[in-house]
C-alpha atoms as a PDB file:
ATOM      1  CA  UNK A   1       5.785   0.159  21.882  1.00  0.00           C
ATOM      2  CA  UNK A   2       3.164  -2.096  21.184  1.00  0.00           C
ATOM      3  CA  UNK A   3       1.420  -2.703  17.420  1.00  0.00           C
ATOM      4  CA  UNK A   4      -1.702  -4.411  17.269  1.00  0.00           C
ATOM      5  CA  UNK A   5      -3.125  -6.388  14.513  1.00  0.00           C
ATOM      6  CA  UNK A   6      -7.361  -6.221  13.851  1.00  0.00           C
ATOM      7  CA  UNK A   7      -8.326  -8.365  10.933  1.00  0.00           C
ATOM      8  CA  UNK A   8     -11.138  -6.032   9.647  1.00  0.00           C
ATOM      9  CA  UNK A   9     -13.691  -8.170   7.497  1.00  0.00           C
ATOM     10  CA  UNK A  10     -14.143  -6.433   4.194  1.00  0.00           C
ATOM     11  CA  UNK A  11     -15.295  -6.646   0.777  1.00  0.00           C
ATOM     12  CA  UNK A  12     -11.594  -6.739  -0.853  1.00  0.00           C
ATOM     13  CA  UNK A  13     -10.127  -8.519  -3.702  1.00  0.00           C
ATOM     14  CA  UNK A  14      -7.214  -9.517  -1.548  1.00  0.00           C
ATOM     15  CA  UNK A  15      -7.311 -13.307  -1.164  1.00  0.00           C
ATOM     16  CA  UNK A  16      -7.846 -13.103   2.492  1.00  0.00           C
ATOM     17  CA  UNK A  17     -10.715 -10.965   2.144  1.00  0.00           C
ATOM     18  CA  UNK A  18     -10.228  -8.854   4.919  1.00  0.00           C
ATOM     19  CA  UNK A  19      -7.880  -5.973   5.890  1.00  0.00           C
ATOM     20  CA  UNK A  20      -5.571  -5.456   8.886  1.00  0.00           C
ATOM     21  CA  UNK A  21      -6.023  -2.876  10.932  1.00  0.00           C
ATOM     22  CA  UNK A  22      -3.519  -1.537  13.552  1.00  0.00           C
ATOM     23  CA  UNK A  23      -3.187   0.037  17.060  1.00  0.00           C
ATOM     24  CA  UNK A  24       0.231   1.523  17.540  1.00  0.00           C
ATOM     25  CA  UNK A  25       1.033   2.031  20.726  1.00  0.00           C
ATOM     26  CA  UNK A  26      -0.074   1.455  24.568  1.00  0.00           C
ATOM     27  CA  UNK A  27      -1.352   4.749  25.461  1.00  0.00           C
ATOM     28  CA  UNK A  28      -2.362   7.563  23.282  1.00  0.00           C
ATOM     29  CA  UNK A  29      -2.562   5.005  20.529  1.00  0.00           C
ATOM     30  CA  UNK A  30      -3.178   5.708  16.835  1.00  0.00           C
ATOM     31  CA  UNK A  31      -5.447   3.822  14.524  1.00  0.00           C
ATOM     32  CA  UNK A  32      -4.270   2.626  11.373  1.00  0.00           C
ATOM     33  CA  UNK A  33      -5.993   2.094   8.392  1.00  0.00           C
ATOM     34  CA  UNK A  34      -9.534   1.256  10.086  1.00  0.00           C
ATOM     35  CA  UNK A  35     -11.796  -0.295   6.768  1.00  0.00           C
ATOM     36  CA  UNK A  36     -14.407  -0.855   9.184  1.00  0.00           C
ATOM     37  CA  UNK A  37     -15.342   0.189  12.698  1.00  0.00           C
ATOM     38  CA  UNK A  38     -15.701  -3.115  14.326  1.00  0.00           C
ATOM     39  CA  UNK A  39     -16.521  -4.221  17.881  1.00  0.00           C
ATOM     40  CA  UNK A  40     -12.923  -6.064  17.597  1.00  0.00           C
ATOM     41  CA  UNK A  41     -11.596  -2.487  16.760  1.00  0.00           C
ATOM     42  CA  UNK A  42     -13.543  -0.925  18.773  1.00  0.00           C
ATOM     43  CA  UNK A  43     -11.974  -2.549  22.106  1.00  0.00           C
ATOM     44  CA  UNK A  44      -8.541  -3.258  21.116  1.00  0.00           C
ATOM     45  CA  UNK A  45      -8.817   1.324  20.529  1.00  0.00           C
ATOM     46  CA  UNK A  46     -10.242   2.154  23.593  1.00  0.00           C
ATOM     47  CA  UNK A  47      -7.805  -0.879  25.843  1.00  0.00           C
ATOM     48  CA  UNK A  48      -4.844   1.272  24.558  1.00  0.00           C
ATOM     49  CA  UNK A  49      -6.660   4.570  25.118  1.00  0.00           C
ATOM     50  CA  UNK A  50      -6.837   5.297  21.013  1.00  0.00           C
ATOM     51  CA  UNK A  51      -6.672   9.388  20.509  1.00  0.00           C
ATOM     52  CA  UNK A  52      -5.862   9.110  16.988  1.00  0.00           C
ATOM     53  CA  UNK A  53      -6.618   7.914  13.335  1.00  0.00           C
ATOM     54  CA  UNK A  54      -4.858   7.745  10.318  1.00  0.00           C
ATOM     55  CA  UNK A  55      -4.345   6.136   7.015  1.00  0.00           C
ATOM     56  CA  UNK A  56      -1.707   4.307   4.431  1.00  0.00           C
ATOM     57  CA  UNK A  57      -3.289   5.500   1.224  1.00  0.00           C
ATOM     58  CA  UNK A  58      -6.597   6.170   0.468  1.00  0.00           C
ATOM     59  CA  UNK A  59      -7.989   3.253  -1.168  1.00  0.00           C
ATOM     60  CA  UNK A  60     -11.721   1.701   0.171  1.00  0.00           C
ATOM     61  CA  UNK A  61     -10.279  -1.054   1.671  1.00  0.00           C
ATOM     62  CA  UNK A  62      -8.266   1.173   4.054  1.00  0.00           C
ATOM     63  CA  UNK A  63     -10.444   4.229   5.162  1.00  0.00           C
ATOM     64  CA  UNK A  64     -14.297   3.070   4.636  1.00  0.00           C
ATOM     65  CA  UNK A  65     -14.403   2.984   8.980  1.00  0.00           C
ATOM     66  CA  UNK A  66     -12.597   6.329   9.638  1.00  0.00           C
ATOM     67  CA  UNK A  67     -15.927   8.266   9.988  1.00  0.00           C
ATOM     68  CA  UNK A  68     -17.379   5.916  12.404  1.00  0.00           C
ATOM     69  CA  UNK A  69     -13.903   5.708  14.242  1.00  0.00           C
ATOM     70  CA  UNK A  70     -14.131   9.578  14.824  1.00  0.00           C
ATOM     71  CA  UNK A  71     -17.317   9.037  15.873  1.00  0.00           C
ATOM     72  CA  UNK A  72     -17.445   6.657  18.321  1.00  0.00           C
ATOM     73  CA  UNK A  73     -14.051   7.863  19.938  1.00  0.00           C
ATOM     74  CA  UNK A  74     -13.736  11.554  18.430  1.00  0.00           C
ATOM     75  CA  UNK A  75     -10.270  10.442  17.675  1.00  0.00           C
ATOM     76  CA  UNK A  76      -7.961  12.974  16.040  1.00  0.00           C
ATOM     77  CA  UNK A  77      -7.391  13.109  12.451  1.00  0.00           C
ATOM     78  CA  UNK A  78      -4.263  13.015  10.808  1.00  0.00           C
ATOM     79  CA  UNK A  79      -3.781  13.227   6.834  1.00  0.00           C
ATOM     80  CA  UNK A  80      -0.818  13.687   4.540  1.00  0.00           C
ATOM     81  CA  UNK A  81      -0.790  17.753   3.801  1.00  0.00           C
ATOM     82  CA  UNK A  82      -0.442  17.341   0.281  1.00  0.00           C
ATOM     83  CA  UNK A  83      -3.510  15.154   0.000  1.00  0.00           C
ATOM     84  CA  UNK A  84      -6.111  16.728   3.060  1.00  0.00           C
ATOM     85  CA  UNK A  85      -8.351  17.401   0.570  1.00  0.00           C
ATOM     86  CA  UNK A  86      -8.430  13.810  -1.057  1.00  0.00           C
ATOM     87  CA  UNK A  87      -8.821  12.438   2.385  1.00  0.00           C
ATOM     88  CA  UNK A  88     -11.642  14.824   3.147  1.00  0.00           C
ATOM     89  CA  UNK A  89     -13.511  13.544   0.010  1.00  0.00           C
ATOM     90  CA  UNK A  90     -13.029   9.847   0.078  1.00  0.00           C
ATOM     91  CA  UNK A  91     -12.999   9.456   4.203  1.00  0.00           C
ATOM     92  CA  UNK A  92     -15.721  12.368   4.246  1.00  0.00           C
ATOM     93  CA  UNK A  93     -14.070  13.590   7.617  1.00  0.00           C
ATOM     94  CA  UNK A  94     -11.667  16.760   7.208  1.00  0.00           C
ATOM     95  CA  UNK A  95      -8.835  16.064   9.059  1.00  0.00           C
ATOM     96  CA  UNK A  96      -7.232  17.691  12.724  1.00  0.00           C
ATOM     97  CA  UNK A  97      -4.081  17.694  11.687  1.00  0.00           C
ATOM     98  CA  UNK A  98      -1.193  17.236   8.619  1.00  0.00           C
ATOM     99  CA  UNK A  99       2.129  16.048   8.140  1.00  0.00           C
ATOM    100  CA  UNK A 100       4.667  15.655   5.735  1.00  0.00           C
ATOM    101  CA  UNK A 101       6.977  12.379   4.835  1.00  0.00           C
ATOM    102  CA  UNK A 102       9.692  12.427   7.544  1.00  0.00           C
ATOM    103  CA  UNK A 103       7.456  13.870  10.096  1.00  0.00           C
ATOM    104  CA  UNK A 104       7.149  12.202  13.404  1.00  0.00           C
ATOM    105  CA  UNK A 105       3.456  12.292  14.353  1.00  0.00           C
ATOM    106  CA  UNK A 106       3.348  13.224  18.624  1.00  0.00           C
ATOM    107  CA  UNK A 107       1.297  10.094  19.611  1.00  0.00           C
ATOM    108  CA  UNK A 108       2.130   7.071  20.986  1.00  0.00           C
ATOM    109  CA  UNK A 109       5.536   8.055  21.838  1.00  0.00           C
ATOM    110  CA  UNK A 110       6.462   8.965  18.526  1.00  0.00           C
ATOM    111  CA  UNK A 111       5.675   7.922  15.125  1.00  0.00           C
ATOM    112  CA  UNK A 112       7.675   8.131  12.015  1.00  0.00           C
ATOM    113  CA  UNK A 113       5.907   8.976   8.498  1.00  0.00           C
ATOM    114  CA  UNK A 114       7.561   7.184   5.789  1.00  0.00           C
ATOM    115  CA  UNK A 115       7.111   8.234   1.699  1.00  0.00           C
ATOM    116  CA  UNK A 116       6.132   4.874   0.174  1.00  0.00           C
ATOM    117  CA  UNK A 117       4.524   5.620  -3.010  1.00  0.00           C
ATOM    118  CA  UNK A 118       3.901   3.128  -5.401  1.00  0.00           C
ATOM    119  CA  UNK A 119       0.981   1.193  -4.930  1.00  0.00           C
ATOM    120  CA  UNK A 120      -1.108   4.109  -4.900  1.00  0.00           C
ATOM    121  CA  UNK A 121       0.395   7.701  -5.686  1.00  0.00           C
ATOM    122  CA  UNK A 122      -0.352   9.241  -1.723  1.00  0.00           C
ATOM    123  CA  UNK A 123       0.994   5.137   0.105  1.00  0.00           C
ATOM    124  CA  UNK A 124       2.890   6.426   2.953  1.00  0.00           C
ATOM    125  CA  UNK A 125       4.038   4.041   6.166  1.00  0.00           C
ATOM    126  CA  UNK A 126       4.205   4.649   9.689  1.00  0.00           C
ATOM    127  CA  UNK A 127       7.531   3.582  11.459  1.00  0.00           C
ATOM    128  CA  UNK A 128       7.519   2.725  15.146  1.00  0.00           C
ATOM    129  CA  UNK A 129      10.553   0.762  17.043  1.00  0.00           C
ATOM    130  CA  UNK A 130       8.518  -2.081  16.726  1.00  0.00           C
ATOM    131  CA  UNK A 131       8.478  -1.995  12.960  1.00  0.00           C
ATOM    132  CA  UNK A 132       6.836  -0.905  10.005  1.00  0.00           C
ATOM    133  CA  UNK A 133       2.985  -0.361   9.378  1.00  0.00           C
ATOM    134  CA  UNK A 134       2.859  -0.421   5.740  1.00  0.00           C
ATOM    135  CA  UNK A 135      -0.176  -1.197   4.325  1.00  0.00           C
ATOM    136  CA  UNK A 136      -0.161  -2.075   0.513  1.00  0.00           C
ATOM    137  CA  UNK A 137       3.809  -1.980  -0.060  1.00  0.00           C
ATOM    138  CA  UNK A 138       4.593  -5.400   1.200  1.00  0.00           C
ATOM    139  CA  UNK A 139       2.650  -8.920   1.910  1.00  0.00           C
ATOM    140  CA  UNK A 140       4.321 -12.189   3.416  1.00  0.00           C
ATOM    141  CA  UNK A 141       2.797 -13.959   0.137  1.00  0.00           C
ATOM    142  CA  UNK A 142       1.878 -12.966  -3.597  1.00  0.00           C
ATOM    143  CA  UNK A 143       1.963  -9.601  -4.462  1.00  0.00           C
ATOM    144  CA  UNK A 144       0.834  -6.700  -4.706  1.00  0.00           C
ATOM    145  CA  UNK A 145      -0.683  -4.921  -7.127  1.00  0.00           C
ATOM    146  CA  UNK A 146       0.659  -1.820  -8.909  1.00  0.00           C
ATOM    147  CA  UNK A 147      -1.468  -0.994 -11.507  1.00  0.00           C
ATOM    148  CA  UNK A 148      -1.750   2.016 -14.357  1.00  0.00           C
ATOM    149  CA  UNK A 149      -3.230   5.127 -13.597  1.00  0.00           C
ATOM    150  CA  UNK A 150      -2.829   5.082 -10.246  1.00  0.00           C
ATOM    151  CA  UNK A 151       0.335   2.949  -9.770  1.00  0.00           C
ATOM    152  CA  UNK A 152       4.080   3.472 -10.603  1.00  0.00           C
ATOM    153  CA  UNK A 153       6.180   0.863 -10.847  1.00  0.00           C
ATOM    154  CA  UNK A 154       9.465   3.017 -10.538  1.00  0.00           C
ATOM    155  CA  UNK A 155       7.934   4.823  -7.337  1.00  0.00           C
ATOM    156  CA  UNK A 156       7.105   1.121  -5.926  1.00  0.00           C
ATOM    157  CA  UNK A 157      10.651  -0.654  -6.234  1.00  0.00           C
ATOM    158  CA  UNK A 158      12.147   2.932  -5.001  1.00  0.00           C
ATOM    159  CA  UNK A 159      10.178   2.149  -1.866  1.00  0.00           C
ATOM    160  CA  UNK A 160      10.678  -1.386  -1.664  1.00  0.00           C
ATOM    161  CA  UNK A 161      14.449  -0.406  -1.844  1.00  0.00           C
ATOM    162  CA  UNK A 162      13.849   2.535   0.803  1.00  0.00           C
ATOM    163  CA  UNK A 163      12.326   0.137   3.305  1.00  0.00           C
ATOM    164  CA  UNK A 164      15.163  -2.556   3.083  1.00  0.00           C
ATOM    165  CA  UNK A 165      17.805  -0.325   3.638  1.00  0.00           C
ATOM    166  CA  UNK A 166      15.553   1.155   6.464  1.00  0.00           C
ATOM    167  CA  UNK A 167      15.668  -2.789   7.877  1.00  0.00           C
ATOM    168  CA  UNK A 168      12.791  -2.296  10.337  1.00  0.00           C
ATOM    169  CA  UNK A 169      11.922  -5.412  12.816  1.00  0.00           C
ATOM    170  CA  UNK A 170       9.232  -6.434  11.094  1.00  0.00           C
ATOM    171  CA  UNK A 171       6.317  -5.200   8.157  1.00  0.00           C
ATOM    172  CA  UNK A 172       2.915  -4.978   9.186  1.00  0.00           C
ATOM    173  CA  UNK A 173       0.891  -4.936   6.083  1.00  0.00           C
ATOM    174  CA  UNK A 174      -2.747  -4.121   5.314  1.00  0.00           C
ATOM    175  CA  UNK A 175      -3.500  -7.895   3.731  1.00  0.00           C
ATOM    176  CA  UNK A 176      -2.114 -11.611   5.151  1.00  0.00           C
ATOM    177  CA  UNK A 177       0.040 -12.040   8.252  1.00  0.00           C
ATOM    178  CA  UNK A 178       2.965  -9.735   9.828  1.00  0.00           C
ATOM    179  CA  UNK A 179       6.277  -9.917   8.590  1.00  0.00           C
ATOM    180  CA  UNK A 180       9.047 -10.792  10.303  1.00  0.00           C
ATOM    181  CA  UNK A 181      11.421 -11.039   7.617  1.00  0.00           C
ATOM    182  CA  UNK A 182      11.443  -7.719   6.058  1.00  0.00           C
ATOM    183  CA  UNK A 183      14.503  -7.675   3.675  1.00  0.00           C
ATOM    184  CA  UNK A 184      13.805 -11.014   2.552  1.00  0.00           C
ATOM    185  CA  UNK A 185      10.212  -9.796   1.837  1.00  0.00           C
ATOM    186  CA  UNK A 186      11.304  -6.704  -0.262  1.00  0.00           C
ATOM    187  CA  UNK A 187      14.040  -8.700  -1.386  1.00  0.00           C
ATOM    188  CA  UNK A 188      10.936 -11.299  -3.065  1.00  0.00           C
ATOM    189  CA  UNK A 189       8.982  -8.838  -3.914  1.00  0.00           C
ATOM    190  CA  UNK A 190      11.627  -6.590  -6.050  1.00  0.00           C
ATOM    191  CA  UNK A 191      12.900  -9.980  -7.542  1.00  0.00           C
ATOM    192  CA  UNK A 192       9.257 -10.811  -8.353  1.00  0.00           C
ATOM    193  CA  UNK A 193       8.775  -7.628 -10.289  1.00  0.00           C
ATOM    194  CA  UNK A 194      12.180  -7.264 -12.399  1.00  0.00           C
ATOM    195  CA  UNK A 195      11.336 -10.624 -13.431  1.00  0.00           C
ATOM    196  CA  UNK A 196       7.673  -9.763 -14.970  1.00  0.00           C
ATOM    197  CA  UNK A 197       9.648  -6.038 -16.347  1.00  0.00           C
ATOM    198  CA  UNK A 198      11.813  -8.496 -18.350  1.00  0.00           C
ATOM    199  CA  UNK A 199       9.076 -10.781 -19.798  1.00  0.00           C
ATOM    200  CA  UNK A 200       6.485  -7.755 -20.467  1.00  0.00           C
ATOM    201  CA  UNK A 201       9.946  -6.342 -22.455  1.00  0.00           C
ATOM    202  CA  UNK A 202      10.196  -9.759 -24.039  1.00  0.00           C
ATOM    203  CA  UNK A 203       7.323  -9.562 -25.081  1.00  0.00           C
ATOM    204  CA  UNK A 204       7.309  -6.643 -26.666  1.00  0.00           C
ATOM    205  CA  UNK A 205      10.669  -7.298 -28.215  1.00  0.00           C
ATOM    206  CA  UNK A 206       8.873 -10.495 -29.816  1.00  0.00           C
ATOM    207  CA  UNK A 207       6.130  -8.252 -31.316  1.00  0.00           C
ATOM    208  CA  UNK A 208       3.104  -7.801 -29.081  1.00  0.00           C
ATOM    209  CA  UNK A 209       1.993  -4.507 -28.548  1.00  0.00           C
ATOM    210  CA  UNK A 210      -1.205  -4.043 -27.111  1.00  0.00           C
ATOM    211  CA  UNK A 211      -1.706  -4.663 -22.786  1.00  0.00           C
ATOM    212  CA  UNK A 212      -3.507  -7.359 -23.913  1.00  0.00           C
ATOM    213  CA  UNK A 213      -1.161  -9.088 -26.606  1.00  0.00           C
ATOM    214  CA  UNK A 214       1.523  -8.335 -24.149  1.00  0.00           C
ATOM    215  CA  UNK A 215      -0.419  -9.888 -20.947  1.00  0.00           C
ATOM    216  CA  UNK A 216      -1.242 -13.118 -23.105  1.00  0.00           C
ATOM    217  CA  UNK A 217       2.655 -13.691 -23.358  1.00  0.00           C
ATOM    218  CA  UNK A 218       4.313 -12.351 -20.077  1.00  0.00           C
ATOM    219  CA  UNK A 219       1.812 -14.069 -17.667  1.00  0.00           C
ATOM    220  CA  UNK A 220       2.386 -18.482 -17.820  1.00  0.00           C
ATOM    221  CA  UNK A 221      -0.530 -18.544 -15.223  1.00  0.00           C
ATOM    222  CA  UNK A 222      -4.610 -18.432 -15.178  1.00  0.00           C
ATOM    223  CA  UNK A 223      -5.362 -14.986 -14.864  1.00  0.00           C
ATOM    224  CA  UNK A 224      -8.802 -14.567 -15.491  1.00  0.00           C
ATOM    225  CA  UNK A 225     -10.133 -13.965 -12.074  1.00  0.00           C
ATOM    226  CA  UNK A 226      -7.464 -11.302 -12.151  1.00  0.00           C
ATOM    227  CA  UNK A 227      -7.558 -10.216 -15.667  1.00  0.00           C
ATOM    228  CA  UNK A 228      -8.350  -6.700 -15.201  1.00  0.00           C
ATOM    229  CA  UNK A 229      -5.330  -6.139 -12.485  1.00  0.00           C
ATOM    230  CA  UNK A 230      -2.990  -8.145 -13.927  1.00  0.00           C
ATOM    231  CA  UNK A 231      -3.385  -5.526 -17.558  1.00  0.00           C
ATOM    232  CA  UNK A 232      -2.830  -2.673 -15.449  1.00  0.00           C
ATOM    233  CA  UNK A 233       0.213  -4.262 -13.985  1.00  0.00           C
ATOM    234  CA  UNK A 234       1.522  -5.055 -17.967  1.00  0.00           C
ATOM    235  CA  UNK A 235       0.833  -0.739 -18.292  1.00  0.00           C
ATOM    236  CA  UNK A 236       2.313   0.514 -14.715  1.00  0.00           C
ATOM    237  CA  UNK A 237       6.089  -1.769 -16.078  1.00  0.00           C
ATOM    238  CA  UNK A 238       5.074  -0.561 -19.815  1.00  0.00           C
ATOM    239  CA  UNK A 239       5.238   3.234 -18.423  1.00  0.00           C
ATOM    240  CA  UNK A 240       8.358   2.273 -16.495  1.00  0.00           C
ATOM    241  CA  UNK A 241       9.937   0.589 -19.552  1.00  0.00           C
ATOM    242  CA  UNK A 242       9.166   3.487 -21.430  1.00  0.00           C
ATOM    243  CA  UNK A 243      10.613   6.339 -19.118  1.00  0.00           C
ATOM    244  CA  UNK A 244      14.056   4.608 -19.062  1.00  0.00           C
ATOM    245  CA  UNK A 245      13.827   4.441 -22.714  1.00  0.00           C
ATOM    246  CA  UNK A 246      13.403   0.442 -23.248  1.00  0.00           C
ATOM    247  CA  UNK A 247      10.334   0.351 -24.577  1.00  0.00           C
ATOM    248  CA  UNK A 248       8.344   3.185 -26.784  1.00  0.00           C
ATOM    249  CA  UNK A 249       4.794   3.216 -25.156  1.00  0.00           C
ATOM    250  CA  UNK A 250       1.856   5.801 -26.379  1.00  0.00           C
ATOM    251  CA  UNK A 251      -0.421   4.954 -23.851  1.00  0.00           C
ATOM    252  CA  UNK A 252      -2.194   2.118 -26.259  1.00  0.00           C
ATOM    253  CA  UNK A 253       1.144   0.422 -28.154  1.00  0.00           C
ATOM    254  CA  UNK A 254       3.773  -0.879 -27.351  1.00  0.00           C
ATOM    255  CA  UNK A 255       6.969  -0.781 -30.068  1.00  0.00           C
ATOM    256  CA  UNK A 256      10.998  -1.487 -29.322  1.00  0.00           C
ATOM    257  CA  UNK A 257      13.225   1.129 -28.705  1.00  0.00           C
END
């Protein structure tokens, strides 16, 4: 089974500025993730005979071209059944069809829905022989953000961990290139955020207690294109620190245990 990559200009605070999307599959293909209906799209749909549409998680940068997809092609819509309605409002299409986690959509030859929350509450991924479409859990580079109210850091390393013991051939994320590494990847990324956990608790520990005092000391960068994320990052591991009892957190300080 094929996957196709469509960089997908867009409006995103990604540093590529653009968003992949994918065509999974040779025949009876599904679209992934369309931000935009492009004439790149467009063709790359209709030369694997695209019947079908769906999304990772329902963020702009992800769904803003589903309406036009449906409409050009009168794809099929599929949604995650506990958020159709979601999908209806923010895509403003009501989807064909529903599935659950675990699911294997009939399209393309078969395609495995995979619970990734994290990154946004709904983030599923679509597995395929050929590997993983994931769209926000993973990126070859950086990282990615997981930000308070709608992120959960627990939720996020639980999938990281999911997807490496999975071991799929490769990632194919919504931002930067393909993966073809993908333990080493989750591996990175997991690494990456147990080692900003322990400085936000340091931090803490050494008397900081608001996002902000707490961002000022757990962050040894310039942040302040990214000063907005980067605080909702410092509440998404304060939340985490707190349910495992390692922090006390009341949703504006931060104390010790």
């Amino acid at each position: 089974m094929s996957i196709r990559r469509v960089p997908v200009p867009f409006s995103t605070r990604a540093p590529t500025g653009e968003t992949a999307a994918y065509v999974v599959g040779d025949s009876d293909a599904l679209v992934v993730d369309p931000a935009a209906w492009t004439d790149d799209l467009a063709t790359a749909a209709r030369d694997a005979d695209a019947s079908h549409v769906a999304i990772t998680h329902h963020h702009p940068d992800h769904i803003d071209g589903v309406a036009d997809a449906v409409a050009a092609l009168g794809l099929t819509v599929w949604a995650r059944a506990t958020s159709a309605a979601e999908f209806a409002s923010t895509t403003g299409v009501a989807p064909d069809r529903t599935f659950r986690p675990g699911d294997t959509i009939p399209v393309a030859g078969g395609v495995e829905t995979i619970d990734t929350p994290g990154h946004a509450p709904e983030h599923l991924a679509f597995s395929t022989p050929a590997g993983l479409v994931c769209g926000d859990l993973a990126v070859a580079e950086g990282s990615v953000v997981v930000g308070a109210p709608d992120g959960d850091m627990r939720a996020y390393l639980s999938s990281l961990r999911r997807v490496h013991a999975r071991n799929p051939a490769r990632l194919y994320p919504g931002h930067g290139p393909v993966i073809d590494d993908p333990r080493a990847v989750c591996r990175r990324l997991i690494r990456h955020r147990l080692d900003r956990e322990r400085r936000v608790a340091d931090a803490v520990a050494g008397g900081a207690s608001t996002p902000d005092q707490i961002l000022d000391v757990a962050y040894d960068k310039d942040i302040s294109a990214v000063r907005d994320l980067a605080r909702a990052t410092v509440v998404a591991h304060l939340e985490k620190l707190a349910v495992e009892g390692r922090v006390r957190w009341d949703g504006t300080t931060a104390r010790p245990p």
